[in-house]
Each structure stands twice: as C-alpha cells, then as structure tokens.
C-alpha atoms as a PDB file:
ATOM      1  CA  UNK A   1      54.101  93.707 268.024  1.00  0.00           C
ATOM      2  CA  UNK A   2      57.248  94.411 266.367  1.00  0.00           C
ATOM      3  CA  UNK A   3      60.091  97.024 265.408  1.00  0.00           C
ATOM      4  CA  UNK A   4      62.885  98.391 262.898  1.00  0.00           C
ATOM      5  CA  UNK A   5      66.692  97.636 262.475  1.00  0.00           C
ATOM      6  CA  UNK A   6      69.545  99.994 260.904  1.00  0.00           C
ATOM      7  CA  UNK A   7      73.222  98.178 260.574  1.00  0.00           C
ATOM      8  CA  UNK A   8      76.893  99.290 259.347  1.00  0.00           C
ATOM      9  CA  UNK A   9      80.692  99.104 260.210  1.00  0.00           C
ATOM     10  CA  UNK A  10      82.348 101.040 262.940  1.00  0.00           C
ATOM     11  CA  UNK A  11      83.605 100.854 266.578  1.00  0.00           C
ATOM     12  CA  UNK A  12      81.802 102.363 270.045  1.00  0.00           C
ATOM     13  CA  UNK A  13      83.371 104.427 271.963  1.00  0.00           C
ATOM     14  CA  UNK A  14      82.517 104.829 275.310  1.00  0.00           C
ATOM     15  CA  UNK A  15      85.540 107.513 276.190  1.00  0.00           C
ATOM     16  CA  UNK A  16      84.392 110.561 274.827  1.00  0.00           C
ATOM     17  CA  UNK A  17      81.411 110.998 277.831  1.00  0.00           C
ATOM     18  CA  UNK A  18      79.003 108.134 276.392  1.00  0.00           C
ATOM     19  CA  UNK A  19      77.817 105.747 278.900  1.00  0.00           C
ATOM     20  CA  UNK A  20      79.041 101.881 278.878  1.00  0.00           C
ATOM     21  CA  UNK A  21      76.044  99.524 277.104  1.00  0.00           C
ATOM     22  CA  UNK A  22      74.260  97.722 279.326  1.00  0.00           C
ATOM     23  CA  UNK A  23      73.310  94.067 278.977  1.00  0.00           C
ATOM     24  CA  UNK A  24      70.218  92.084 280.002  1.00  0.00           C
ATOM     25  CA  UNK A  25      68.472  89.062 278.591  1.00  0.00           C
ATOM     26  CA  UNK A  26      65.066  88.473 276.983  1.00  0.00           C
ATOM     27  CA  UNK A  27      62.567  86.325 275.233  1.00  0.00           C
ATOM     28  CA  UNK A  28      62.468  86.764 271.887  1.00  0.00           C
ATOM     29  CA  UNK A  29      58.647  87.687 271.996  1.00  0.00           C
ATOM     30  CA  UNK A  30      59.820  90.423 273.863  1.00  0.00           C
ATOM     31  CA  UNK A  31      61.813  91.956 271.447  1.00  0.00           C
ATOM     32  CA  UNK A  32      59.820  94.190 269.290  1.00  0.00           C
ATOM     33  CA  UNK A  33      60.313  93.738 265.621  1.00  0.00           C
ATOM     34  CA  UNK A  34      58.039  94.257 262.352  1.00  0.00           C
ATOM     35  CA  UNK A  35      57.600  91.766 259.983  1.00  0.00           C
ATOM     36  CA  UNK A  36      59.711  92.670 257.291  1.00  0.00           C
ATOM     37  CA  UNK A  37      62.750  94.404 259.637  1.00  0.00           C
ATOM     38  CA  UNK A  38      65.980  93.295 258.315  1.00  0.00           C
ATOM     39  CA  UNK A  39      67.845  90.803 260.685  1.00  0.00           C
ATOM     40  CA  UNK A  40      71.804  89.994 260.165  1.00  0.00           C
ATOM     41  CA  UNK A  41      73.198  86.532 260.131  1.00  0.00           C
ATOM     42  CA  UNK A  42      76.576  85.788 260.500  1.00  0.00           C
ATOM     43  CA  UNK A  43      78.250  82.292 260.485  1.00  0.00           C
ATOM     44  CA  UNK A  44      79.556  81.297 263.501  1.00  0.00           C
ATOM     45  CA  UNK A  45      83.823  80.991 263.329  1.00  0.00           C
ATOM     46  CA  UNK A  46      83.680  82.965 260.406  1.00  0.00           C
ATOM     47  CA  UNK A  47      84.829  86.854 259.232  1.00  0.00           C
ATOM     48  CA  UNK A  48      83.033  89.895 258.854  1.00  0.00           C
ATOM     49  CA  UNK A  49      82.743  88.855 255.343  1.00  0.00           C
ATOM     50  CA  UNK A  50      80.598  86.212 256.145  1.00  0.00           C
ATOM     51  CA  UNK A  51      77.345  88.570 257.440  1.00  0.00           C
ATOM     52  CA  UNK A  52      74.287  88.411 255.423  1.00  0.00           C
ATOM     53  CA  UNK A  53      71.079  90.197 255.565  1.00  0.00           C
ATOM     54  CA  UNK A  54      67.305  88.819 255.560  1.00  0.00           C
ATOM     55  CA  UNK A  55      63.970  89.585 256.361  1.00  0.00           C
ATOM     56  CA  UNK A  56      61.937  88.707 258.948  1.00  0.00           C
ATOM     57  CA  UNK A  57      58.341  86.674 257.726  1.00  0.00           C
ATOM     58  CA  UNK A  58      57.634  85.837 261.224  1.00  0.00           C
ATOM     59  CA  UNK A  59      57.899  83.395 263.724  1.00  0.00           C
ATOM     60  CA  UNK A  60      55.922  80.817 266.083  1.00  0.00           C
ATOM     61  CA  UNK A  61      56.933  81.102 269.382  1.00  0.00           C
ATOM     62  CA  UNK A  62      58.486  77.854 271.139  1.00  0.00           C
ATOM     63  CA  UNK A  63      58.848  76.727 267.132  1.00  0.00           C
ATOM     64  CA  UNK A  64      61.145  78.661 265.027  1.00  0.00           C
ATOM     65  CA  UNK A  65      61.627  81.814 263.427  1.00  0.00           C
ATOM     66  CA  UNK A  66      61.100  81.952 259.839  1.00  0.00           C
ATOM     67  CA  UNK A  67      63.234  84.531 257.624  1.00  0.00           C
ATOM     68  CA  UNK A  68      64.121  84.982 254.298  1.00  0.00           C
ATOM     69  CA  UNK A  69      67.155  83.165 252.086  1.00  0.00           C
ATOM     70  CA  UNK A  70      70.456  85.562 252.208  1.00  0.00           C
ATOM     71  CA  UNK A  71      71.331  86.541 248.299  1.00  0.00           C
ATOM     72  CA  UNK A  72      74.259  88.134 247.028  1.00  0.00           C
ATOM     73  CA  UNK A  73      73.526  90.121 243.692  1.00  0.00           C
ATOM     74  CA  UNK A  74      70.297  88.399 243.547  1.00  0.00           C
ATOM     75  CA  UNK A  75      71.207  85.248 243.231  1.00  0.00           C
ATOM     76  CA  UNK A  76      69.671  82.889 245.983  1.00  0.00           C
ATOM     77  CA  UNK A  77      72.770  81.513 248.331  1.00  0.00           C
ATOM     78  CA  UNK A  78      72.783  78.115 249.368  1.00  0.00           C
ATOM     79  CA  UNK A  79      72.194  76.773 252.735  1.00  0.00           C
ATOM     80  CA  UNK A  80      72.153  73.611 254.576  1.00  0.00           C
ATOM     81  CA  UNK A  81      70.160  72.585 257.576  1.00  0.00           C
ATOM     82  CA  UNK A  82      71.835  72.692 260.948  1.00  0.00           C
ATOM     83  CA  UNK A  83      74.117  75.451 259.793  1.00  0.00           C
ATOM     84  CA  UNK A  84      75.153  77.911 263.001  1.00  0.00           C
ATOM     85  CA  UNK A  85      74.695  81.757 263.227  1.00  0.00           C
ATOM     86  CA  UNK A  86      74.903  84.200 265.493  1.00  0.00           C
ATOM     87  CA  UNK A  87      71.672  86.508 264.444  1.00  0.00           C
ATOM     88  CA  UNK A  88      71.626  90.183 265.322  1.00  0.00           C
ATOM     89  CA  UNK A  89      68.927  92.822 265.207  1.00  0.00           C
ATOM     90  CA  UNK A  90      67.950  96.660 266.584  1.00  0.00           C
ATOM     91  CA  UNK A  91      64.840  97.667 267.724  1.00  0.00           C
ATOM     92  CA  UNK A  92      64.454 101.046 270.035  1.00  0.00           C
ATOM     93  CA  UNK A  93      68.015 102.057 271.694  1.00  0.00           C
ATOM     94  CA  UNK A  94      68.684  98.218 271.379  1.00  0.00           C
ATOM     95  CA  UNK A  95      71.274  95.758 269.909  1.00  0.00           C
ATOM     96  CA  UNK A  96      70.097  91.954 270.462  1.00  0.00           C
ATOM     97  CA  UNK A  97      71.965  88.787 269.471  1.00  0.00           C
ATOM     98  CA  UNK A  98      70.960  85.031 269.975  1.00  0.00           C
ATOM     99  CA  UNK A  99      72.949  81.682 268.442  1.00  0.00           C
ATOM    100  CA  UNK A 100      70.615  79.830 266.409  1.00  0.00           C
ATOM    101  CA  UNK A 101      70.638  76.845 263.797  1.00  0.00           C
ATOM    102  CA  UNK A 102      68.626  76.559 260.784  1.00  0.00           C
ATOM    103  CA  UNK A 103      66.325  74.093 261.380  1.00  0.00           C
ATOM    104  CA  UNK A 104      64.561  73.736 257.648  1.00  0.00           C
ATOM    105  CA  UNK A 105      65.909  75.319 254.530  1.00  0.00           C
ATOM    106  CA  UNK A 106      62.628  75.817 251.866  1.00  0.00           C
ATOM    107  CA  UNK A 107      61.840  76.859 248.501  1.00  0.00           C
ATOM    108  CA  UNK A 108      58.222  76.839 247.940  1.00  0.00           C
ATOM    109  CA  UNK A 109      56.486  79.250 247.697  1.00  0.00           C
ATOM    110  CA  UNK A 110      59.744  81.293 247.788  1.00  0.00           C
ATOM    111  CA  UNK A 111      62.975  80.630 248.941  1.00  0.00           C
ATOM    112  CA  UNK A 112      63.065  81.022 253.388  1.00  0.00           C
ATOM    113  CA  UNK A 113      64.761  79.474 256.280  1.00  0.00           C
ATOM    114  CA  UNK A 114      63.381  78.013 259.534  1.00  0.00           C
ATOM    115  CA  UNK A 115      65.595  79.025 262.307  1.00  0.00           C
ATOM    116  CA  UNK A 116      65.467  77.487 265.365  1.00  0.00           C
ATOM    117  CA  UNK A 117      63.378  79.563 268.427  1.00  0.00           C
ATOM    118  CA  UNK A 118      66.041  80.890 270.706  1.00  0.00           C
ATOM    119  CA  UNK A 119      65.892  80.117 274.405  1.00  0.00           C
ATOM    120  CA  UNK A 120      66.833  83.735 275.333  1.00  0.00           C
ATOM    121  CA  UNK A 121      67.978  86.753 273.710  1.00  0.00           C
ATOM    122  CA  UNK A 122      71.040  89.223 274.840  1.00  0.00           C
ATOM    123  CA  UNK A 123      70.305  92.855 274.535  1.00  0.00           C
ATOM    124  CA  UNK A 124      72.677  95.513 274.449  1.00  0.00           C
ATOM    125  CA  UNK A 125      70.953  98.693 275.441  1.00  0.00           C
ATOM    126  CA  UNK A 126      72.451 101.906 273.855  1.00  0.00           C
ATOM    127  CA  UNK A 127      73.132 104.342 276.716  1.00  0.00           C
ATOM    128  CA  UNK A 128      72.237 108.276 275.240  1.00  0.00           C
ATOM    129  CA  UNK A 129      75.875 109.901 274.272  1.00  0.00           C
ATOM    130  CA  UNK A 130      77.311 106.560 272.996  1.00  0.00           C
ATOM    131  CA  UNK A 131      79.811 107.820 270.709  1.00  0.00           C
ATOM    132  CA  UNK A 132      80.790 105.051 266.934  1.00  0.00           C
ATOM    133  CA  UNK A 133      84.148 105.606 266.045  1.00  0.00           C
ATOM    134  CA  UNK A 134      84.141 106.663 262.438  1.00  0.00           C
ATOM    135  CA  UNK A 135      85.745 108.178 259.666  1.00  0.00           C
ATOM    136  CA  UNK A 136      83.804 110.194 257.938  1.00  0.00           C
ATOM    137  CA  UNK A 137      85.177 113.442 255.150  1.00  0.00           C
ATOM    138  CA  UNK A 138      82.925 116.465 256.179  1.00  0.00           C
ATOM    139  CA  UNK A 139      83.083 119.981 255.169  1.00  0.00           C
ATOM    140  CA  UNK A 140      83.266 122.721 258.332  1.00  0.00           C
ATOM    141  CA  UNK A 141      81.953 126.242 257.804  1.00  0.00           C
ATOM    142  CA  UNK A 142      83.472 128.322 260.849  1.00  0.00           C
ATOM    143  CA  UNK A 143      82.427 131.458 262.278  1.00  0.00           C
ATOM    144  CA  UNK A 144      84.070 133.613 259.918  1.00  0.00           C
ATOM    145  CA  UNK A 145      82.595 131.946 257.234  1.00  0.00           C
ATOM    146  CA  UNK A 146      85.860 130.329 255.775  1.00  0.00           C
ATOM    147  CA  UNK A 147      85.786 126.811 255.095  1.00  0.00           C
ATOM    148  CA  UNK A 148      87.705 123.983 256.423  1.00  0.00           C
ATOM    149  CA  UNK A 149      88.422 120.639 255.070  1.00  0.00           C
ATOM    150  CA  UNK A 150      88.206 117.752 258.101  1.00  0.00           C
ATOM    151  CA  UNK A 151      87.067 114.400 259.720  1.00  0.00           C
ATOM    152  CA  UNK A 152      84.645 112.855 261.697  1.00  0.00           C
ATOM    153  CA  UNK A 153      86.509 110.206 263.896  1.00  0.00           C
ATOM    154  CA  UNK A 154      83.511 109.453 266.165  1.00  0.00           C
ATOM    155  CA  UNK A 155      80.100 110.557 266.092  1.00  0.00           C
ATOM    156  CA  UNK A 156      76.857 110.366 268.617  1.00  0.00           C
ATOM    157  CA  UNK A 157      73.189 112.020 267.980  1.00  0.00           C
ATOM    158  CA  UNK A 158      74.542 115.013 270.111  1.00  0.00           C
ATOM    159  CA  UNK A 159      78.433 115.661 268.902  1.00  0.00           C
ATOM    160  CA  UNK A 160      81.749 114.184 267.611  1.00  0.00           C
ATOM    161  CA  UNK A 161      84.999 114.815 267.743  1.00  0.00           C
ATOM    162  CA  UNK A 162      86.690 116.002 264.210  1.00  0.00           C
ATOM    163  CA  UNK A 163      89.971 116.376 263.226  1.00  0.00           C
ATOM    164  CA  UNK A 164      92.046 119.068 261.013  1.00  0.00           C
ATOM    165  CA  UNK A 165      95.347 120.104 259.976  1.00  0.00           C
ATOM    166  CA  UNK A 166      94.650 123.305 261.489  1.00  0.00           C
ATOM    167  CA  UNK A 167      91.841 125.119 264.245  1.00  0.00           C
ATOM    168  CA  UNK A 168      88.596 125.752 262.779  1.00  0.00           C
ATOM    169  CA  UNK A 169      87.691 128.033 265.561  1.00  0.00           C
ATOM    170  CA  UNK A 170      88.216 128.730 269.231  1.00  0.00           C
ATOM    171  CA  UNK A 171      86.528 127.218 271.836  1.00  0.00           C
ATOM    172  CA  UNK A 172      82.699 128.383 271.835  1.00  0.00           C
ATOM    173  CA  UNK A 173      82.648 128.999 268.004  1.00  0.00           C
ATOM    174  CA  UNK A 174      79.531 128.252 266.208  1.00  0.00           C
ATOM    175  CA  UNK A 175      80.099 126.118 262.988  1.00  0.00           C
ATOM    176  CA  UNK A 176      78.567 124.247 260.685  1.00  0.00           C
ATOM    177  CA  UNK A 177      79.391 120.612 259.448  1.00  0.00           C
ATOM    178  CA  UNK A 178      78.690 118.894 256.426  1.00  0.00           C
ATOM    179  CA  UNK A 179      78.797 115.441 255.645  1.00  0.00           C
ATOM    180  CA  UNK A 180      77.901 112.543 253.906  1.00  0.00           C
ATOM    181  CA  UNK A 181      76.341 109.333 255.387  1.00  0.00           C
ATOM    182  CA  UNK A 182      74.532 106.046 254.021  1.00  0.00           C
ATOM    183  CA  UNK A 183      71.572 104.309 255.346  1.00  0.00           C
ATOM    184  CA  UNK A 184      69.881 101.745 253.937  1.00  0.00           C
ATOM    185  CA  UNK A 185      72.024 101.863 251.155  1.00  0.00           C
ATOM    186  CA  UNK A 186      70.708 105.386 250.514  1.00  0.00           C
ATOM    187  CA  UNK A 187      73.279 108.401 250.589  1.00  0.00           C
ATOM    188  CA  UNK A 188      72.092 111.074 252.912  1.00  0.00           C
ATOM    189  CA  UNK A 189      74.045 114.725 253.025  1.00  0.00           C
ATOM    190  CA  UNK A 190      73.828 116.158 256.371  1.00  0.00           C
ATOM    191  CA  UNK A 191      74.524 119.862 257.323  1.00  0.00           C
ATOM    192  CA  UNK A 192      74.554 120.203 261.309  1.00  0.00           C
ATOM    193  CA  UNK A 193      75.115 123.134 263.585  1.00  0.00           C
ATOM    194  CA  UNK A 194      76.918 122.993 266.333  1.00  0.00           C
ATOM    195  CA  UNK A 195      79.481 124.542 268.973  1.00  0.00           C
ATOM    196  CA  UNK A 196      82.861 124.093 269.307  1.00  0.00           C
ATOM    197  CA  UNK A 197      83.577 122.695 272.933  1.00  0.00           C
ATOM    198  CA  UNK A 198      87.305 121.586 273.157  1.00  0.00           C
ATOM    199  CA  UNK A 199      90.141 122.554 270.579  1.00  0.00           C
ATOM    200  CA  UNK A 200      93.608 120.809 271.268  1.00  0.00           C
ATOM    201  CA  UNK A 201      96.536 120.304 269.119  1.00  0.00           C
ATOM    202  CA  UNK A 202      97.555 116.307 269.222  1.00  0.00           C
ATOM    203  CA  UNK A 203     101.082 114.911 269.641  1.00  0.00           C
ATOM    204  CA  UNK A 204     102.524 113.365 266.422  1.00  0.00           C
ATOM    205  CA  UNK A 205     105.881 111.474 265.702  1.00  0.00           C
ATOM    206  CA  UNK A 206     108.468 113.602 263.325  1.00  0.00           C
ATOM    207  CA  UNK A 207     107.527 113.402 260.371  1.00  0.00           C
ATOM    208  CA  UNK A 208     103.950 112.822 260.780  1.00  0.00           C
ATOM    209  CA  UNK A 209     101.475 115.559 259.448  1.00  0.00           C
ATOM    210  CA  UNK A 210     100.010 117.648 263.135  1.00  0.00           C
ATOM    211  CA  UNK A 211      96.388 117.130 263.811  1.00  0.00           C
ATOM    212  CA  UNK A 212      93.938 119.283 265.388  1.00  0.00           C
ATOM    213  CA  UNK A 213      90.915 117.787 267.774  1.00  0.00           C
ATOM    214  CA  UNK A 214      87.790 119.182 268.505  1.00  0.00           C
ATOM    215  CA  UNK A 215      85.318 118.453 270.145  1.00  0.00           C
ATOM    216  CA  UNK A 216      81.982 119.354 269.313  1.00  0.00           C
ATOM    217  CA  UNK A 217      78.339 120.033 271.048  1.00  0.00           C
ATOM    218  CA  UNK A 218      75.436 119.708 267.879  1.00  0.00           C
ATOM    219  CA  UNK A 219      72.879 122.686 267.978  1.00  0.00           C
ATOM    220  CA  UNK A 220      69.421 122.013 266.673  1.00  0.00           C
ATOM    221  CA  UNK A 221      68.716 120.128 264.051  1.00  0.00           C
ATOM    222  CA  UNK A 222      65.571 119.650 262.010  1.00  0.00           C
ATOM    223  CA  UNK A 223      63.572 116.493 262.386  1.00  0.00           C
ATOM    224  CA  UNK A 224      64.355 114.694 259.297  1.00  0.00           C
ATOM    225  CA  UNK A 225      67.739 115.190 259.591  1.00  0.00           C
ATOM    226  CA  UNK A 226      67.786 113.816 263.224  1.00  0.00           C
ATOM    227  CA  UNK A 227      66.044 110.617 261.563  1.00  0.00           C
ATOM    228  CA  UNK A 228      69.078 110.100 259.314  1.00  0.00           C
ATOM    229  CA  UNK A 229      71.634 111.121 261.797  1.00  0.00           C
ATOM    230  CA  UNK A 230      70.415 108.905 264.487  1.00  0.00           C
ATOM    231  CA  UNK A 231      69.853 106.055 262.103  1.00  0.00           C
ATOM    232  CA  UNK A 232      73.663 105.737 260.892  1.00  0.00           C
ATOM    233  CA  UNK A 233      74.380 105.991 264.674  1.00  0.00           C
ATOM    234  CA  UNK A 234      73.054 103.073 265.873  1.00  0.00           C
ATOM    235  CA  UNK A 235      73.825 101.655 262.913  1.00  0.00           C
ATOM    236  CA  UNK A 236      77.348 101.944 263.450  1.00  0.00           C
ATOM    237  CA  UNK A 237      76.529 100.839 267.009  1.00  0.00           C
ATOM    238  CA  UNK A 238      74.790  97.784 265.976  1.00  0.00           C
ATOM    239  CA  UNK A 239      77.889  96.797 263.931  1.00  0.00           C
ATOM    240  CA  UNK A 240      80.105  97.258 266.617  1.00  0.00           C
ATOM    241  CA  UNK A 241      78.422  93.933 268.646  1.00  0.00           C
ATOM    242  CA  UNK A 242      79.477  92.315 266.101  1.00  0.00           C
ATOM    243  CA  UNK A 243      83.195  92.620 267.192  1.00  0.00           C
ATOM    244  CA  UNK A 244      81.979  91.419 270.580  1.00  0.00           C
END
C-alpha cells in the first residue's frame, strides 16, 4: 500500500532538454508510501534550516496521520499542538506536498505526532530528463586516457553538463566520470560512461578564470549503480519543491 522517499539540496533545471514537472492533486490514500518511508516537515514561514525528517507509523484515513517526533543529535525536539508544516514526500517519479497541523503531540509508548489528515495532496510528477542543478567535484578519464579534473553543474539519470578549465575531448569522445554522491547519509562513488555530446568554450568577464561546457550523453551503467544515481536525482529534485 505504500512507497519510498530520497531528499537533498539542489535546483531543477528544466533547460538542458528535461521536461517541465507536471502537477495534479490527490488523496493522500493514493499516494503510495511504506510505513517507515521518511517524510520531511518544514515549518511554515520559516528557512531551509527549519526542515526536519520523520518516519511514517501510519495513518487513519479521514483522522490523521501519525509520524514520528523530529530529533536533532538524538535528542527528542519539542513540539506544540497546532503547529503548521508544509510536509513533503517521494514515492515513484513523484514529489507530493500537503499543509498540515499537528493535531496531538505524544510520548507514550514513544515519542510521535498526530498530524492532521490532509484534504488533498499536490504532486509534482518528475518528467524523464529532468536535469538538478548541482555541484558536484568528479574525476574525467578521456579517450586518451589522460585525466581531467572538473564539475558536475547539473545532473539527470541519462547526462549532465560538466565544466573544465580546458576540453576533455571532442565532440563524440567516450569518457569516463567519477564522482562522489550521498544518499541516505551514505557516501556512494560512482564511475559512469558516457559520450561527449556538446563541447563549447563559455564567455567570462576579464579576469575571470575561462570555463569549458560539455555536455554529456551516459552510456550503460550497471544496475546498482543506476539505483544510487537515480536516487540522489530525485533527491535533489525533491529538494528543489521545497523552493517552490
């Protein structure tokens, strides 16, 4: 009946080919989650600082959906009935959000919230190509086998665009990225093939340091690190909502 959730801190891009999100609305029974997916809260009014991270017990539909008590560093923090947040979540290729109040703060037999049921839920559906805006260090390997110091400034399941100081190929060059992503609080190193599509020199101010873009096409990649890869993705797309 229900589903997992990924989350992190970036920006979507939907200029690099990636499709526009589209939005629809749901019940929240519709959603599907697993008990025990991690949900984020986030006061409503307040900064990005002010985004915690639960656990879903369950819920009752029409009633309220219980979750766990936010901690920082283990200790417990305190909340107070009829306290706002905007709640998000990921399940599938989707972002969802809903405004919700907590409607009972308990401590027995453990410390959980009551939130109140939301009427309807907004999903954000992750079109395939989305690109996150990141900035990521990675190491590129280029035809010729010399190595190239770079970054990843966005990033999708199927190619990014990555800047250097100088070419690491010519267009059509096979290469070889590695770089370093976490999920779940877990670092993950990631070594993908892929093709070099575009290579263009960018415009810079005098005195600014030149940069090179690229744009590149991922080749096959094995199946557990497509797990990871997509994970940080939408991820990084989840967080983005957040800005929204």
């Amino acid at each position: 009946m229900f589903r997992k959730l990924q989350i992190s801190e970036t920006r979507l891009n939907t200029e690099s080919g990636g499709d526009k999100p589209s939005e629809s609305s749901f019940a929240f029974d519709d959603v599907r989650l697993d008990i025990g997916d991690t949900l984020q809260l986030q006061s409503q009014g307040d900064t990005a600082q002010s985004r915690y991270y639960v656990k879903l017990i369950g819920y009752l539909k029409g009633k309220s959906i219980i979750v766990s008590t936010p901690s920082v560093d283990g200790k417990v923090l305190l909340m107070r009935e009829g306290q706002a947040f905007v709640v998000r979540m990921f399940s599938g290729k989707s972002v969802y959000a809903f405004g919700t109040t907590i409607y009972k703060v308990a401590n027995v037999p453990f410390p959980h919230l009551h939130l109140s049921y939301p009427n309807q839920v907004r999903g954000l559906v992750v079109r395939r190509g989305a690109r996150a805006r990141v900035n990521l260090i990675c190491a590129v390997t280029g035809s010729d086998g010399r190595a190239h110091a770079a970054s990843l400034v966005d990033l999708s399941t199927g190619g990014a665009m990555l800047t250097a100081k100088t070419p690491v190929g010519i267009k059509d060059d096979n290469i070889s990225i590695k770089f370093r992503v976490t999920v779940s609080d877990v670092e993950e190193y990631l070594t993908v093939p892929a093709v070099l599509r575009s290579v263009h020199a960018t415009a810079v101010a005098e005195g600014e340091v030149p940069q090179v873009t690229h744009g590149v096409q991922f080749g096959d990649i094995p199946y557990s690190e497509q797990v990871v890869l997509s994970a940080f993705v939408y991820r990084a797309l989840f967080e983005e909502t957040a800005e929204v």
